[in-house]
Protein backbone atom coordinates (compact mmCIF):
# COMPACT_ATOMS: atom_id res chain seq x y z
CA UNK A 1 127.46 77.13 99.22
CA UNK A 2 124.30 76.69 101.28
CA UNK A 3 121.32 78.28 101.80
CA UNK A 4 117.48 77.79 103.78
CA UNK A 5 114.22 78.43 101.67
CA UNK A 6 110.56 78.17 102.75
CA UNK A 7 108.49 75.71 101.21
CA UNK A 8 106.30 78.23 99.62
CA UNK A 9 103.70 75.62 97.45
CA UNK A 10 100.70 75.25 99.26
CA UNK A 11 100.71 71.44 98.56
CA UNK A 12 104.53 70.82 99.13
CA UNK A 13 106.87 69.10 96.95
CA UNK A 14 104.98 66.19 94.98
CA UNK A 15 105.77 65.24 91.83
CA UNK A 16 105.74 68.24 89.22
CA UNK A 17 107.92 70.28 91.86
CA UNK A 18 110.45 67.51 92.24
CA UNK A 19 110.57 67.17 88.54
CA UNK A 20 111.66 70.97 88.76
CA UNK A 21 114.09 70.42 91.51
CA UNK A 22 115.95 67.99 89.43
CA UNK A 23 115.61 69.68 86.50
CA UNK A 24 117.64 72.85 87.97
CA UNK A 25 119.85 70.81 89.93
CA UNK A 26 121.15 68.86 86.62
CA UNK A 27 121.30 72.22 84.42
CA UNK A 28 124.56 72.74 86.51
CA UNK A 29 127.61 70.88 87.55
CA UNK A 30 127.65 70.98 90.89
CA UNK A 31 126.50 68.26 93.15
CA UNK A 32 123.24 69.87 95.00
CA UNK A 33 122.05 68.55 98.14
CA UNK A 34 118.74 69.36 100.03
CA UNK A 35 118.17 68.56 104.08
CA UNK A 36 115.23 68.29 106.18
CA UNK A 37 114.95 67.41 109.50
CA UNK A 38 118.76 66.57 109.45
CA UNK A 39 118.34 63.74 106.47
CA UNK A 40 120.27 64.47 103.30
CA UNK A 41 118.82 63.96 99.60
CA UNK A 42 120.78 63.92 95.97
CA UNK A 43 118.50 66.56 94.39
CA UNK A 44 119.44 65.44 90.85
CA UNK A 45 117.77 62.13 91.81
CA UNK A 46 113.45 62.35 91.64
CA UNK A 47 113.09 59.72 93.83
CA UNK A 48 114.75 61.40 96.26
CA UNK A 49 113.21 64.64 95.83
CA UNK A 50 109.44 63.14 95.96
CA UNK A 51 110.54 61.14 99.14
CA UNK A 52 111.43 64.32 100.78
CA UNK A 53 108.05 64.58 102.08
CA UNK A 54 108.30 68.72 102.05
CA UNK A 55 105.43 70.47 102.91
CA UNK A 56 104.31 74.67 103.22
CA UNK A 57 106.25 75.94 105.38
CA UNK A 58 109.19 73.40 105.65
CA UNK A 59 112.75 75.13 106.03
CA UNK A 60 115.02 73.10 103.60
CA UNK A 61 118.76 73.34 103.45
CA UNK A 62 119.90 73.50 99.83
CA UNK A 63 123.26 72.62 99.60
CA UNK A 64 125.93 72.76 96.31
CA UNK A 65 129.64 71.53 95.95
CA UNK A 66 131.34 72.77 92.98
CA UNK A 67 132.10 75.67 90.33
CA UNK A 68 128.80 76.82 89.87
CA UNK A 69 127.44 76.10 93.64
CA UNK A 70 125.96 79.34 94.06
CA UNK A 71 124.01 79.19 90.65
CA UNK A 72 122.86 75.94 91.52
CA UNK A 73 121.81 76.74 94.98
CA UNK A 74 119.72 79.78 93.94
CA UNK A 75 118.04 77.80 90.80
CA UNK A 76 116.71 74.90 93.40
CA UNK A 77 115.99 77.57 95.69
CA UNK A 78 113.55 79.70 93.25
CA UNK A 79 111.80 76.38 92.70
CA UNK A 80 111.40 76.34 96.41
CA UNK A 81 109.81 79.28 96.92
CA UNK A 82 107.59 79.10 94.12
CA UNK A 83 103.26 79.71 95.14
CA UNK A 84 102.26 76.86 92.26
């Protein structure tokens, strides 16, 4: 399952966001990818999320492998798309 959100946090993804990220990416058991600008990042990993550099307006691919893909693609996604 895969799926593009809009960076919708006026100051991107720093820490507390990526904290979030991972946070709904390890509630489920799928492996959950995001990708921007064609690089690829383990979203249950924080380093990888604050190294993502995302900022408003970035598209980001959110990608999920597994039995509950499409939960775990819409749970990263909502954290995406969250103003704060």
């Amino acid at each position: 399952m895969k799926k593009t959100y809009t960076v919708m946090n006026p100051t991107g993804i720093h820490a507390r966001p990526a904290l979030k990220i991972v946070e709904a990416a390890t509630r489920h058991l799928s492996d959950s990818y995001l990708v921007k600008d064609g690089s690829l990042f383990f979203a249950k990993s924080l380093v990888n999320m604050i190294s993502i550099g995302a900022k408003f307006g970035d598209e980001i691919e959110v990608i999920a492998e597994g039995e509950d893909s499409e939960a775990a693609v819409e749970a990263i996604g909502a954290v995406l798309t969250a103003r704060h």
